[in-house]
Structure formats: C-alpha cells, structure tokens
N, C-alpha and C. Protein backbone atom coordinates (compact mmCIF):
# COMPACT_ATOMS: atom_id res chain seq x y z
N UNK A 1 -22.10 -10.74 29.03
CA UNK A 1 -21.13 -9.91 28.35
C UNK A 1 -21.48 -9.86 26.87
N UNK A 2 -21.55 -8.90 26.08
CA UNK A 2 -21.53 -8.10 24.93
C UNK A 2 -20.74 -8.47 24.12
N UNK A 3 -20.67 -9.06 22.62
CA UNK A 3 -19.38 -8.67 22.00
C UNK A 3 -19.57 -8.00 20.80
N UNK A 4 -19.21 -6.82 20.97
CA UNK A 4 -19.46 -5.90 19.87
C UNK A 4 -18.42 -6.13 18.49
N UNK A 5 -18.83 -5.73 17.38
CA UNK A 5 -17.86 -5.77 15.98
C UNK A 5 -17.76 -4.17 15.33
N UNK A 6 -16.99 -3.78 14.78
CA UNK A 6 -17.10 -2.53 13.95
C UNK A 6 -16.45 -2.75 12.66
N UNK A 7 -17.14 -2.39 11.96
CA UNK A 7 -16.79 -2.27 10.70
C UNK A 7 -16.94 -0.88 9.83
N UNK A 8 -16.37 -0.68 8.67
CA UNK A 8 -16.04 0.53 7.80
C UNK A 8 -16.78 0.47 6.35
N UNK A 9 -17.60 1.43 6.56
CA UNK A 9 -18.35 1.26 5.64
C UNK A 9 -17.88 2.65 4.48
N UNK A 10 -18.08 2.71 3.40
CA UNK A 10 -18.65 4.26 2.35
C UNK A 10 -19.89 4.37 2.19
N UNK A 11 -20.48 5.62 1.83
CA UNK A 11 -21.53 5.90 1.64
C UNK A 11 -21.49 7.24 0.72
N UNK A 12 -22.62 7.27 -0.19
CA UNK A 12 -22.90 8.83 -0.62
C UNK A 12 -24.30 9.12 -0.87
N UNK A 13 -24.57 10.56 -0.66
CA UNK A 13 -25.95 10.82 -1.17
C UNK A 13 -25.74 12.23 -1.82
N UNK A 14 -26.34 12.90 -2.96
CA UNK A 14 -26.45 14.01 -3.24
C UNK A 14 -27.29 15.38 -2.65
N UNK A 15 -27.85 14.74 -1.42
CA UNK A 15 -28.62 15.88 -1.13
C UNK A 15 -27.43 16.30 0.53
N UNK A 16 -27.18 15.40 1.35
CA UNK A 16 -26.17 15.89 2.52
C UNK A 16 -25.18 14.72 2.88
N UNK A 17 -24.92 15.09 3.91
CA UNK A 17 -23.75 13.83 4.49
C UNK A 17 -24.67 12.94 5.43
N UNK A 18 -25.69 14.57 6.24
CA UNK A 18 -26.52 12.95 6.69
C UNK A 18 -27.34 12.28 6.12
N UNK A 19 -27.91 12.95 5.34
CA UNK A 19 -28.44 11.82 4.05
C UNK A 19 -28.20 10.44 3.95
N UNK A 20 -26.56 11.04 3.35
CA UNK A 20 -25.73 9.85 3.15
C UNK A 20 -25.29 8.67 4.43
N UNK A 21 -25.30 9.29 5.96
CA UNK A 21 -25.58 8.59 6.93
C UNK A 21 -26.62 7.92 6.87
N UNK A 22 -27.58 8.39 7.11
CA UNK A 22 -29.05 7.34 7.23
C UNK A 22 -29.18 6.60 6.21
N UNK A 23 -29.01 7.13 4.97
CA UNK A 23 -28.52 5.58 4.19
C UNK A 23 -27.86 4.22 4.09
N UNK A 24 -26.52 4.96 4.63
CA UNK A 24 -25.46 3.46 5.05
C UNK A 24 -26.05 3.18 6.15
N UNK A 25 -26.63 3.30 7.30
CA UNK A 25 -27.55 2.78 8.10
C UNK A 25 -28.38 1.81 7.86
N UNK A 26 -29.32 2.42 7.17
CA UNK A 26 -30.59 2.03 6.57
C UNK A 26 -29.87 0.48 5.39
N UNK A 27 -29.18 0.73 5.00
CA UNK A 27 -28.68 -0.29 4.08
C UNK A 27 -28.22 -1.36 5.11
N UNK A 28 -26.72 -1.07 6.06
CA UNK A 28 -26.03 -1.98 6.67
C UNK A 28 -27.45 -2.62 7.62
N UNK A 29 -28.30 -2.47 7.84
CA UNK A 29 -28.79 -2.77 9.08
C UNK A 29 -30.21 -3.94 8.04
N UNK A 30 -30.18 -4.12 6.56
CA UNK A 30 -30.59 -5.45 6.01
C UNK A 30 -29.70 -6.82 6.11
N UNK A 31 -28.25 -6.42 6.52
CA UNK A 31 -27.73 -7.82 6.70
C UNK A 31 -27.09 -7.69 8.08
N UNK A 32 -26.93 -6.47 8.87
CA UNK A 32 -26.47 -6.45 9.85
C UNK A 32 -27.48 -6.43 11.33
N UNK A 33 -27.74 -6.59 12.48
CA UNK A 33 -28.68 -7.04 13.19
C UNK A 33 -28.09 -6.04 14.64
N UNK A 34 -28.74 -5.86 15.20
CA UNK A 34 -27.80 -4.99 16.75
C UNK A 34 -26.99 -3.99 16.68
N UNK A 35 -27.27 -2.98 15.78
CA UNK A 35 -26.73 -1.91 15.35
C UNK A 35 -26.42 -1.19 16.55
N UNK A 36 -25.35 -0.85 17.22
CA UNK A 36 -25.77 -0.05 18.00
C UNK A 36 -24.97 1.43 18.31
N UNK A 37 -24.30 1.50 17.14
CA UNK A 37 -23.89 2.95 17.08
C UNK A 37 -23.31 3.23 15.82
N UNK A 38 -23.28 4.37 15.33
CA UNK A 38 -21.97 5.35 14.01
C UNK A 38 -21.53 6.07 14.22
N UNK A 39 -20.17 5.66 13.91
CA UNK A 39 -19.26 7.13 14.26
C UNK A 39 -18.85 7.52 12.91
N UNK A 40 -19.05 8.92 12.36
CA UNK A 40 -18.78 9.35 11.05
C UNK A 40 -16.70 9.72 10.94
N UNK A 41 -16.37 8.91 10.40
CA UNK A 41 -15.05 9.29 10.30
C UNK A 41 -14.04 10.06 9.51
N UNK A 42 -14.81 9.96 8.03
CA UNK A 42 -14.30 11.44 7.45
C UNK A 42 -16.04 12.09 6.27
N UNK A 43 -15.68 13.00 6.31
CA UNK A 43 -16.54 13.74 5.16
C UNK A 43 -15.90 14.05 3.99
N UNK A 44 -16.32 14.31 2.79
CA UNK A 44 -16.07 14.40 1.43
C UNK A 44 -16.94 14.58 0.89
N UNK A 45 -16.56 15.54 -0.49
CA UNK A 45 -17.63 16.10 -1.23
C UNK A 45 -17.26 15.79 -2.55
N UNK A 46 -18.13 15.76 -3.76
CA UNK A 46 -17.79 16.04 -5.27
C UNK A 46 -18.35 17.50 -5.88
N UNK A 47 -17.22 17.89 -6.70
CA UNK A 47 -17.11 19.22 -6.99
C UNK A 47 -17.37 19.12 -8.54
N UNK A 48 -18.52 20.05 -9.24
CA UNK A 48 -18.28 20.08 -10.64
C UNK A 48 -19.13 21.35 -11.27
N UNK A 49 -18.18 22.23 -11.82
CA UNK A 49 -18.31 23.26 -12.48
C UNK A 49 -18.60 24.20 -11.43
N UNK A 50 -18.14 24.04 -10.09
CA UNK A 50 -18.21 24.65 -8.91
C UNK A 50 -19.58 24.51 -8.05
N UNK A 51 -20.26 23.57 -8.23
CA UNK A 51 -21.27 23.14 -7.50
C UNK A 51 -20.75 21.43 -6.82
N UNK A 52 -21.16 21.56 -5.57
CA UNK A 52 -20.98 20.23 -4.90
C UNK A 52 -22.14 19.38 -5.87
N UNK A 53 -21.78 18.23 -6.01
CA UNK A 53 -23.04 17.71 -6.78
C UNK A 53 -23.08 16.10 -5.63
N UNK A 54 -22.00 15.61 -5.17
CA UNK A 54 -22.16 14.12 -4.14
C UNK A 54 -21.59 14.44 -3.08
N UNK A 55 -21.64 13.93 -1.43
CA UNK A 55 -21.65 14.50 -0.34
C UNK A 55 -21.33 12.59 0.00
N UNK A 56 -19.86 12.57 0.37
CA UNK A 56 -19.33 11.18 0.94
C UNK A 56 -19.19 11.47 2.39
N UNK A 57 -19.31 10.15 3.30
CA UNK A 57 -18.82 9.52 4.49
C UNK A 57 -18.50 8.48 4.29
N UNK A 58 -17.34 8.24 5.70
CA UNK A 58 -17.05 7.18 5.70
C UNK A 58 -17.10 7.02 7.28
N UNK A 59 -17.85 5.52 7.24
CA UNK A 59 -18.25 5.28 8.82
C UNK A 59 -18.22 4.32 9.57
N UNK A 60 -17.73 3.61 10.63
CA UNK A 60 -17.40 2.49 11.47
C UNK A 60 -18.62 2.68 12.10
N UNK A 61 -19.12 1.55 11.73
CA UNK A 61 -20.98 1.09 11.90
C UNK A 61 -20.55 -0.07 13.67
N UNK A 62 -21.01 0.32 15.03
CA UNK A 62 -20.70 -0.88 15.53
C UNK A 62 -22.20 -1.60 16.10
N UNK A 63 -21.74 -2.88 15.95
CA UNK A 63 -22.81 -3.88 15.58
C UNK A 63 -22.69 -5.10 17.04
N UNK A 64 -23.70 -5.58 17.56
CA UNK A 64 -23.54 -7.06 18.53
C UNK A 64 -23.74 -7.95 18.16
N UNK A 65 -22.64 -8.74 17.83
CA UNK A 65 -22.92 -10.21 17.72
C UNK A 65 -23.11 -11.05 18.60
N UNK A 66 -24.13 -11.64 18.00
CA UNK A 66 -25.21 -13.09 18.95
C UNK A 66 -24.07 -14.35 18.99
C-alpha cells in the first residue's frame, strides 16, 4: 500500500502558466522524491500598463512517501 501526501505550492513565470508549472515541478521535486502528479488549481496573471507581464499558479503537487 501507497501513502501518498499533497501539498500547495505558488509558482510564477513570465513567459506562461506552464512555464510556471514546470518550474514548481522542477523546483519541488529537489526536496521532494515520488512525484507523482499536479493538479493546477487556480491561474493568475499580472497586469501593467495593459500588458500581462507574470503568469501565477497555484498547485497541489502529490508526492509518495517512503
């Protein structure tokens, strides 16, 4: 038997959201081990002088603990 954890992460990147996905990925997965799924839970953007300029998620990373 499996016992999975999830946790809530932020993230941003200026070029997309998945950008900004594969980042918090790429980051959580130096201290986190058995990654084994993301579910993106909200999107968000930054707005200035009418250009998006940062592209947020927020994401429940779930992980197996040994």
């Amino acid at each position: 038997m499996a016992v999975l954890k999830v946790i809530e992460i932020l993230a941003n990147s200026e070029k997309s959201w998945e950008d900004a996905t594969k980042k918090a990925v790429k980051h959580a997965s130096k201290s986190l081990k058995n990654i084994r799924s993301v579910y993106v839970q909200d999107q968000s953007a930054s707005v200035k002088d009418g250009e998006v300029t940062d592209f947020r998620v927020n994401l429940k990373i779930t992980f197996e603990v040994e």
